[in-house]
N, C-alpha and C. Protein backbone atom coordinates (compact mmCIF):
# COMPACT_ATOMS: atom_id res chain seq x y z
N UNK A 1 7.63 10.33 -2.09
CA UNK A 1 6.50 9.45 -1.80
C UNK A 1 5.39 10.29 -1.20
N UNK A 2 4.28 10.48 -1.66
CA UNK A 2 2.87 10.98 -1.17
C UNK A 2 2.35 9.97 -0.11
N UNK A 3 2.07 10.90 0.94
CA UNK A 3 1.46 9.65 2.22
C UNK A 3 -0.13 10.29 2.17
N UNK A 4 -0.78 9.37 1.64
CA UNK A 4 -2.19 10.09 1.69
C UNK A 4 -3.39 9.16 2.57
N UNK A 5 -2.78 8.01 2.83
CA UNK A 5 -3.93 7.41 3.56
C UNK A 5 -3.47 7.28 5.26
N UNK A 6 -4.43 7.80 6.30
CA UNK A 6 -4.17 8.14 7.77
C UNK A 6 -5.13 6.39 8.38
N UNK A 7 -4.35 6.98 9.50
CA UNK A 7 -5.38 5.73 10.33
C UNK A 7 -5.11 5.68 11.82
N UNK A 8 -6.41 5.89 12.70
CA UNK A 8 -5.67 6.21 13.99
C UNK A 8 -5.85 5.08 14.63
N UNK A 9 -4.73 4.71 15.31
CA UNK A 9 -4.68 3.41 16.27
C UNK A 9 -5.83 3.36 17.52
N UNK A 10 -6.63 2.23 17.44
CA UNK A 10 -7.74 2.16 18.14
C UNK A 10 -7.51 1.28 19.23
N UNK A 11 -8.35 1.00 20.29
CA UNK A 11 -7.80 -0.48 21.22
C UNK A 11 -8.42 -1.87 20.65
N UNK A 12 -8.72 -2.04 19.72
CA UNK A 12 -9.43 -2.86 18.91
C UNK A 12 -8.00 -3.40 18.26
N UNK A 13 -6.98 -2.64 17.64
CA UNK A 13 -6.05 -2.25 16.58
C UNK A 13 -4.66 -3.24 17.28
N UNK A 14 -4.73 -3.33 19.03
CA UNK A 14 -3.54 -3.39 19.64
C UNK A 14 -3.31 -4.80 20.50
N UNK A 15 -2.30 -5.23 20.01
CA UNK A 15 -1.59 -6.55 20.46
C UNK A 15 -1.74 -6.80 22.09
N UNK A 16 -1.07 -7.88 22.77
CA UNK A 16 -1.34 -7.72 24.30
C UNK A 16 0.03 -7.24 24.46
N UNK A 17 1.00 -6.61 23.98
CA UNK A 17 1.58 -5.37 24.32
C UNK A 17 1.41 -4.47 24.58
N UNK A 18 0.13 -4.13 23.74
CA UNK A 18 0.30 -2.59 24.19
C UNK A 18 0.39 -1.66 22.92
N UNK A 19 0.37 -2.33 21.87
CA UNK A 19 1.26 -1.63 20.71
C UNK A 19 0.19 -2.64 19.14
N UNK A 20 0.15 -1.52 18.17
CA UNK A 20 -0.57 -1.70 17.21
C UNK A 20 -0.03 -3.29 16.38
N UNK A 21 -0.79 -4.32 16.37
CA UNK A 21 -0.93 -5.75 15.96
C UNK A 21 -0.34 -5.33 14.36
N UNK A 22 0.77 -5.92 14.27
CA UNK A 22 1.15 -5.93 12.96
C UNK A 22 0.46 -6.89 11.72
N UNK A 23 -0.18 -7.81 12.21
CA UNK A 23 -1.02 -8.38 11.14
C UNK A 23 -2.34 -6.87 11.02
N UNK A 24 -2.56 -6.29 11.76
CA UNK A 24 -3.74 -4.87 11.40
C UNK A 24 -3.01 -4.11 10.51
N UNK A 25 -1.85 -3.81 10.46
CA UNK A 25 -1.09 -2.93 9.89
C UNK A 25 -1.18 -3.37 8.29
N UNK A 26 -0.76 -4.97 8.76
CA UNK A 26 -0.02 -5.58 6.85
C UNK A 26 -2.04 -5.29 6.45
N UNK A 27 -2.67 -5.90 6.87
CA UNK A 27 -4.26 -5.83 6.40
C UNK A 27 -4.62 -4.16 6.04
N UNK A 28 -3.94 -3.39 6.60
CA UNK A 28 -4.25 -1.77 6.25
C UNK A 28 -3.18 -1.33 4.79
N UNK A 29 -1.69 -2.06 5.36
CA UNK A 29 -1.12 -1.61 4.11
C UNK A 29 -1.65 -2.42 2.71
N UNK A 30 -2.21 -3.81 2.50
CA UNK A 30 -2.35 -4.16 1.36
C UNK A 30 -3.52 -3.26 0.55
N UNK A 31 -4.80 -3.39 1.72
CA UNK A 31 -5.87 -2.38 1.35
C UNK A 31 -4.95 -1.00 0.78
N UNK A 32 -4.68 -0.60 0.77
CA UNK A 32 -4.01 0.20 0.53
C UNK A 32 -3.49 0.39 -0.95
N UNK A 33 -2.46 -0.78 -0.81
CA UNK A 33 -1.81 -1.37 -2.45
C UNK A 33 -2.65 -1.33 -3.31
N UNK A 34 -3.96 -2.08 -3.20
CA UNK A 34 -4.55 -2.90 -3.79
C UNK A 34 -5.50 -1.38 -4.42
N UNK A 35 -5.94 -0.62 -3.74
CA UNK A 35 -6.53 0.72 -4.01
C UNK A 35 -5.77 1.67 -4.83
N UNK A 36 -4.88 1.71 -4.74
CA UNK A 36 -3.22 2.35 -5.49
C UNK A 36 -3.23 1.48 -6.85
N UNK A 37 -3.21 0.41 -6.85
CA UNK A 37 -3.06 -0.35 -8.20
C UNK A 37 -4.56 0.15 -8.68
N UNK A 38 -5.38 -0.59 -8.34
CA UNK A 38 -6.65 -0.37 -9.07
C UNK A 38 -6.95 1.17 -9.59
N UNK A 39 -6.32 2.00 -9.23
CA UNK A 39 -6.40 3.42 -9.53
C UNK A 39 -5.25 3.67 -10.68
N UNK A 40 -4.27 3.15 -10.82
CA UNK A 40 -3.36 3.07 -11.90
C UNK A 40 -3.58 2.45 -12.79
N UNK A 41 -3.93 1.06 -12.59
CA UNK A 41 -4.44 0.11 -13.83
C UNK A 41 -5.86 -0.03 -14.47
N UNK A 42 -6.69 0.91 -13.73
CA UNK A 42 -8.30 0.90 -13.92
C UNK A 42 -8.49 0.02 -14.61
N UNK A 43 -8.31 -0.87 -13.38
CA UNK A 43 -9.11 -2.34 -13.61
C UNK A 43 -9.13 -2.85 -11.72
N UNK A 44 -10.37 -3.09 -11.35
CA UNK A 44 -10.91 -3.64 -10.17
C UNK A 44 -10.44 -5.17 -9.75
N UNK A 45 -10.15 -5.50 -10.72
CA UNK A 45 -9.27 -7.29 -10.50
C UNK A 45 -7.98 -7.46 -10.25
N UNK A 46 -7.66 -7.32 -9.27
CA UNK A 46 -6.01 -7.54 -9.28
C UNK A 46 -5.83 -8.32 -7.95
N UNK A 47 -4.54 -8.63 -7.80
CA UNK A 47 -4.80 -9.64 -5.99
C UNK A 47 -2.89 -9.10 -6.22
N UNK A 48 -2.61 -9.15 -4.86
CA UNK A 48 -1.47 -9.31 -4.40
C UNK A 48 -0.77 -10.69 -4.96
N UNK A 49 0.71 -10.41 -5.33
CA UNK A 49 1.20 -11.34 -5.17
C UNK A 49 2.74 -12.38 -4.45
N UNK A 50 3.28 -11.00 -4.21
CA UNK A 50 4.12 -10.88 -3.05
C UNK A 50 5.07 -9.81 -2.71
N UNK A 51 5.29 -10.13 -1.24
CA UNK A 51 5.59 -8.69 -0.48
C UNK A 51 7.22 -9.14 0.28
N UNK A 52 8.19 -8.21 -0.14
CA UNK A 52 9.60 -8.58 0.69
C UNK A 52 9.26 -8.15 1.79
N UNK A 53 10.68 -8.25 2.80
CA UNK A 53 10.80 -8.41 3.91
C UNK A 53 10.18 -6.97 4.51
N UNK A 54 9.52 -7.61 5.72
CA UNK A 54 8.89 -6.34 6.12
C UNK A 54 9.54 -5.94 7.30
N UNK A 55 10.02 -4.68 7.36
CA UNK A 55 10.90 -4.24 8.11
C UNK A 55 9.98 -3.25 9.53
N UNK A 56 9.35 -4.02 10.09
CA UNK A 56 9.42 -2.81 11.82
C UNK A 56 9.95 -2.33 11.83
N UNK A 57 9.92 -0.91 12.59
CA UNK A 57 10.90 0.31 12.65
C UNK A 57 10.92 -0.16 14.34
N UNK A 58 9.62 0.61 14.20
CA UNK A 58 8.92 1.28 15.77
C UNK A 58 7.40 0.54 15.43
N UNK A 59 7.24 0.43 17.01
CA UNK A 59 5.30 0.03 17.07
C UNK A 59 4.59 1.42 17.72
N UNK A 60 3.68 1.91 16.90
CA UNK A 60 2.73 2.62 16.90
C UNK A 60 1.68 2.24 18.47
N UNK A 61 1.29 2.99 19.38
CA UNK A 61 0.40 2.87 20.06
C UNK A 61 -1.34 3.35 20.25
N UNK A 62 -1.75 2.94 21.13
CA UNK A 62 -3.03 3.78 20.96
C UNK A 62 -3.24 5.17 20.93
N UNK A 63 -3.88 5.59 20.42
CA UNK A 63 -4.07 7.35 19.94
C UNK A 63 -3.21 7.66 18.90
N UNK A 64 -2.26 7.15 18.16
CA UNK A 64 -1.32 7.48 17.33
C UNK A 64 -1.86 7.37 16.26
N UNK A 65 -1.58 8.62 15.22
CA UNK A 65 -2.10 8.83 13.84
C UNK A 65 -0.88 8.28 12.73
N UNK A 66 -1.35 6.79 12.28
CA UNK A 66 -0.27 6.90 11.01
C UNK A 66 -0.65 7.09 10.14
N UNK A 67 0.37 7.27 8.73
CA UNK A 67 0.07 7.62 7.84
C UNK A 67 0.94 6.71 6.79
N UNK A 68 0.08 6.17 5.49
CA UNK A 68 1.01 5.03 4.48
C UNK A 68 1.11 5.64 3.42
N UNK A 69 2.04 5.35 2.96
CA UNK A 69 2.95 5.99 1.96
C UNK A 69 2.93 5.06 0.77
N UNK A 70 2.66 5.15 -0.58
CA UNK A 70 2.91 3.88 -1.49
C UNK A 70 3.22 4.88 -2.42
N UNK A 71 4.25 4.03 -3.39
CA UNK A 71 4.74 4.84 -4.57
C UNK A 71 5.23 3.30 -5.82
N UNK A 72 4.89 3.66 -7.26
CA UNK A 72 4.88 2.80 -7.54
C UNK A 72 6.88 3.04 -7.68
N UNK A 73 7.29 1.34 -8.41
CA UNK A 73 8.88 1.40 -8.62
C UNK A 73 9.08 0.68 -10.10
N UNK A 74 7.82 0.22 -10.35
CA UNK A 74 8.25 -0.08 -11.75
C UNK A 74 7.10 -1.40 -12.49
N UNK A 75 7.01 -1.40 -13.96
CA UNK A 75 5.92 -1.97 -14.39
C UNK A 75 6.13 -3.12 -15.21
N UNK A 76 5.20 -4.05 -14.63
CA UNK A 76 5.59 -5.26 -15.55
C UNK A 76 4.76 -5.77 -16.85
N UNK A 77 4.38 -6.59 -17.28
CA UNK A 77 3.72 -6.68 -18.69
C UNK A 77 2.46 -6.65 -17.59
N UNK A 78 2.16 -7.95 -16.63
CA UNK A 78 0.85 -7.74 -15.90
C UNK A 78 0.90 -7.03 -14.38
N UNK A 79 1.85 -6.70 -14.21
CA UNK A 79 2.29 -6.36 -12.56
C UNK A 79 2.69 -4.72 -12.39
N UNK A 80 2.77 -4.29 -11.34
CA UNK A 80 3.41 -3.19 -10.91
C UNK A 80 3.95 -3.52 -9.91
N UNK A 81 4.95 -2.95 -9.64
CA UNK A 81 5.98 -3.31 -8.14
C UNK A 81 5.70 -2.07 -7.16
N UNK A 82 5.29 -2.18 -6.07
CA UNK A 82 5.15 -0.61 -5.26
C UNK A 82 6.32 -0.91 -4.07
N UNK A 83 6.63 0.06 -3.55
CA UNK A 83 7.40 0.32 -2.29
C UNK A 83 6.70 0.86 -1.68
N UNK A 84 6.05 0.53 0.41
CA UNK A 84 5.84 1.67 1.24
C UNK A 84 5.86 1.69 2.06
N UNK A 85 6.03 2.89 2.74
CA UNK A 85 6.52 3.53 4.07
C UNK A 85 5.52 3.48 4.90
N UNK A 86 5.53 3.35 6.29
CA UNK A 86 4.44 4.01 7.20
C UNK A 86 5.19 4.64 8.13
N UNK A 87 4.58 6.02 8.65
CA UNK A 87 5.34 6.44 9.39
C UNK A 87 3.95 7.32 10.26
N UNK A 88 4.85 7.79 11.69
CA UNK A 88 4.20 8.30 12.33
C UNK A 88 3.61 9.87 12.03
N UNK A 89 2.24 10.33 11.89
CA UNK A 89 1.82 11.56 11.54
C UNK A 89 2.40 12.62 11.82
N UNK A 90 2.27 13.01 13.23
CA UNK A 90 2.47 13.93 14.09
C UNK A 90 3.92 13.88 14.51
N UNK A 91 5.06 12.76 15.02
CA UNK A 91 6.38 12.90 14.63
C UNK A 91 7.29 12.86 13.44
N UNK A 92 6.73 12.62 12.66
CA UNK A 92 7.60 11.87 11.76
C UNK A 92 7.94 10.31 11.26
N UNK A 93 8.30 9.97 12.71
CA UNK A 93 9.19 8.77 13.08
C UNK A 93 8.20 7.55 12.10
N UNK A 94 9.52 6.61 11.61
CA UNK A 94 9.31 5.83 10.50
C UNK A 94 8.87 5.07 11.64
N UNK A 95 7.63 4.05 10.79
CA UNK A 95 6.96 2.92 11.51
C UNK A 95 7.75 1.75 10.97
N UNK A 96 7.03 1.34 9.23
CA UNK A 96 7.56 0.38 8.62
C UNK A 96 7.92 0.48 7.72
N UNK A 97 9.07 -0.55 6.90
CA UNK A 97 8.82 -0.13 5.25
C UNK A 97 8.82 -1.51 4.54
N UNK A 98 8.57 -1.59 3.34
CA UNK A 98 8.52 -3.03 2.77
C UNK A 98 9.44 -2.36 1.47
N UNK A 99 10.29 -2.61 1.04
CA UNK A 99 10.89 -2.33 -0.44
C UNK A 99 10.04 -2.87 -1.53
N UNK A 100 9.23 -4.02 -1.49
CA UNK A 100 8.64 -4.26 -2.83
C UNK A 100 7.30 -5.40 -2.52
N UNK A 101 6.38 -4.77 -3.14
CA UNK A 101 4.72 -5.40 -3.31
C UNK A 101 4.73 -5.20 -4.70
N UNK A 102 4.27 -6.37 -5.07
CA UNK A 102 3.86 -6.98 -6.59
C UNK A 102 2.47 -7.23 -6.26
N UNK A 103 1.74 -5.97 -7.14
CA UNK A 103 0.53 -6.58 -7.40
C UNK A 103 0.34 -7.15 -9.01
N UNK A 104 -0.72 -7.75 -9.12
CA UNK A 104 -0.98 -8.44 -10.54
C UNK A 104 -2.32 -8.15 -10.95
N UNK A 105 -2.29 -7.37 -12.69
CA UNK A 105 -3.41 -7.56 -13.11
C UNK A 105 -4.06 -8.99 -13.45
N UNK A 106 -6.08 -8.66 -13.78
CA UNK A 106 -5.96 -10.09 -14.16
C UNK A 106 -7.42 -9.67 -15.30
N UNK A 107 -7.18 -10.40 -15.91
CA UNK A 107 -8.63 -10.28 -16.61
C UNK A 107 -9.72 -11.09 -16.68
N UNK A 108 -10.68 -11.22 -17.37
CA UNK A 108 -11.85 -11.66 -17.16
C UNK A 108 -11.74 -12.85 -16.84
N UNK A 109 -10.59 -13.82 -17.04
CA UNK A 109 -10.33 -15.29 -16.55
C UNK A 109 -10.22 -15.16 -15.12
N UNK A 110 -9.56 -14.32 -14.63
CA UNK A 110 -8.70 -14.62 -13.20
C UNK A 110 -7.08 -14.88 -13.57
N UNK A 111 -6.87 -15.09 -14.89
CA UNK A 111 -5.62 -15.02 -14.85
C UNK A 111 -5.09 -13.67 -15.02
N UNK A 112 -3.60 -13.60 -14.63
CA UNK A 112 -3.22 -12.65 -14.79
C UNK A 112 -3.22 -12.10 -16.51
N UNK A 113 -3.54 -10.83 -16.76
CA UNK A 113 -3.32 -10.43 -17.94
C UNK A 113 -2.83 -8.75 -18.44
N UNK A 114 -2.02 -8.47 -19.48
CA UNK A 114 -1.30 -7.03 -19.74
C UNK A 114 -2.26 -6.00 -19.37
N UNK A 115 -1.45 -5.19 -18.89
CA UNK A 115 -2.36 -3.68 -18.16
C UNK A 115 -2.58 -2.83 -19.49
N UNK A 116 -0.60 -3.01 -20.27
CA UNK A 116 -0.50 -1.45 -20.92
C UNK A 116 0.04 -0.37 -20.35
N UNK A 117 0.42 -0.60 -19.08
CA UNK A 117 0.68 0.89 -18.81
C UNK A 117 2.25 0.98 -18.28
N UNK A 118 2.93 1.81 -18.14
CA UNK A 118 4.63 1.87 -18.49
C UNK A 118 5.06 3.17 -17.43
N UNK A 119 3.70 3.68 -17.17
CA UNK A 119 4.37 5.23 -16.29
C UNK A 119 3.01 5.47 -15.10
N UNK A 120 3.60 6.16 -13.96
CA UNK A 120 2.43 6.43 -13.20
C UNK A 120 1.75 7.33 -14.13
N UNK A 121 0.19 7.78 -13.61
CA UNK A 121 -1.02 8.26 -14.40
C UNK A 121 -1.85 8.87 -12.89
N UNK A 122 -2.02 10.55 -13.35
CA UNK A 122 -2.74 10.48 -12.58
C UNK A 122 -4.04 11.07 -12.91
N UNK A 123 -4.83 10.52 -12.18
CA UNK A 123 -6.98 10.77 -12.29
C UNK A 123 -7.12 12.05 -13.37
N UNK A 124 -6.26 13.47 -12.40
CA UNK A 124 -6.35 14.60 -12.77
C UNK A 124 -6.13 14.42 -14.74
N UNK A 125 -4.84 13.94 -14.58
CA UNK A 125 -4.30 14.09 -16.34
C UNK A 125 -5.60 13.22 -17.22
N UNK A 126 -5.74 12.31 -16.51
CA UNK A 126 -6.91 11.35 -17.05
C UNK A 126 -8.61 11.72 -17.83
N UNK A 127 -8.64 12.79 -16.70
CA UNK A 127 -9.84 13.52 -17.42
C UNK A 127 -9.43 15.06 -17.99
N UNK A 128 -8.40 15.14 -18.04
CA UNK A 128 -8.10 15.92 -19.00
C UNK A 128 -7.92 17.86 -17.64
N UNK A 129 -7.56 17.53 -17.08
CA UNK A 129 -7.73 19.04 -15.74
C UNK A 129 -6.29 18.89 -15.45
């Protein structure tokens, strides 16, 4: 799994614990998804359509650099299924993981409609480098 998107916990970011608001997190990981799909399916229309159980590890605090991890797991006629990780930058230490996000293509209706595509793709192979 490639972890390429960072994000440092702000006091804006943090629950009255003390500790990074997991609704900030799910709002960082979908952004996320949703950027990951649209880069695979080059197509800008897609919406979430559901996410298994989301597993807390550990809560992230202020000053802490995480980092999200998405990898796709498999393709549907209009969907891709992703799995991802968040984990801490600078230790290691796993934050969260979700086993499976279904996003959905859609086409010019809004309904969902076929992508075409069967394998990850990346930018580089795309233009030919």
């Amino acid at each position: 799994m490639n972890f390429h998107t960072r994000k440092w916990v702000k006091p804006e970011d943090l629950n009255p614990n003390g500790t990074l608001f997991g609704g900030r997190l799910l709002e960082w990981i979908d952004e996320e998804a949703a950027l990951y799909t649209i880069v695979q399916l080059e197509n800008r229309h897609i919406v979430t359509k559901f996410m298994s159980e989301i597993n807390f590890i550990n809560a992230p605090v202020q000053g802490d650099i995480i980092e999200m991890g998405i990898e796709a797991t498999s393709f549907g006629r209009s969907s891709i299924t992703l799995r991802c990780e968040v984990r801490n930058k600078l230790t290691r230490q796993d934050i969260l993981t979700i086993d499976k996000i279904v996003m959905v293509n859609l086409g010019a209706d809004g309904k969902p409609a076929p992508h075409g595509k069967t394998e990850i793709e990346y930018v580089r192979d795309r233009l030919g480098g």
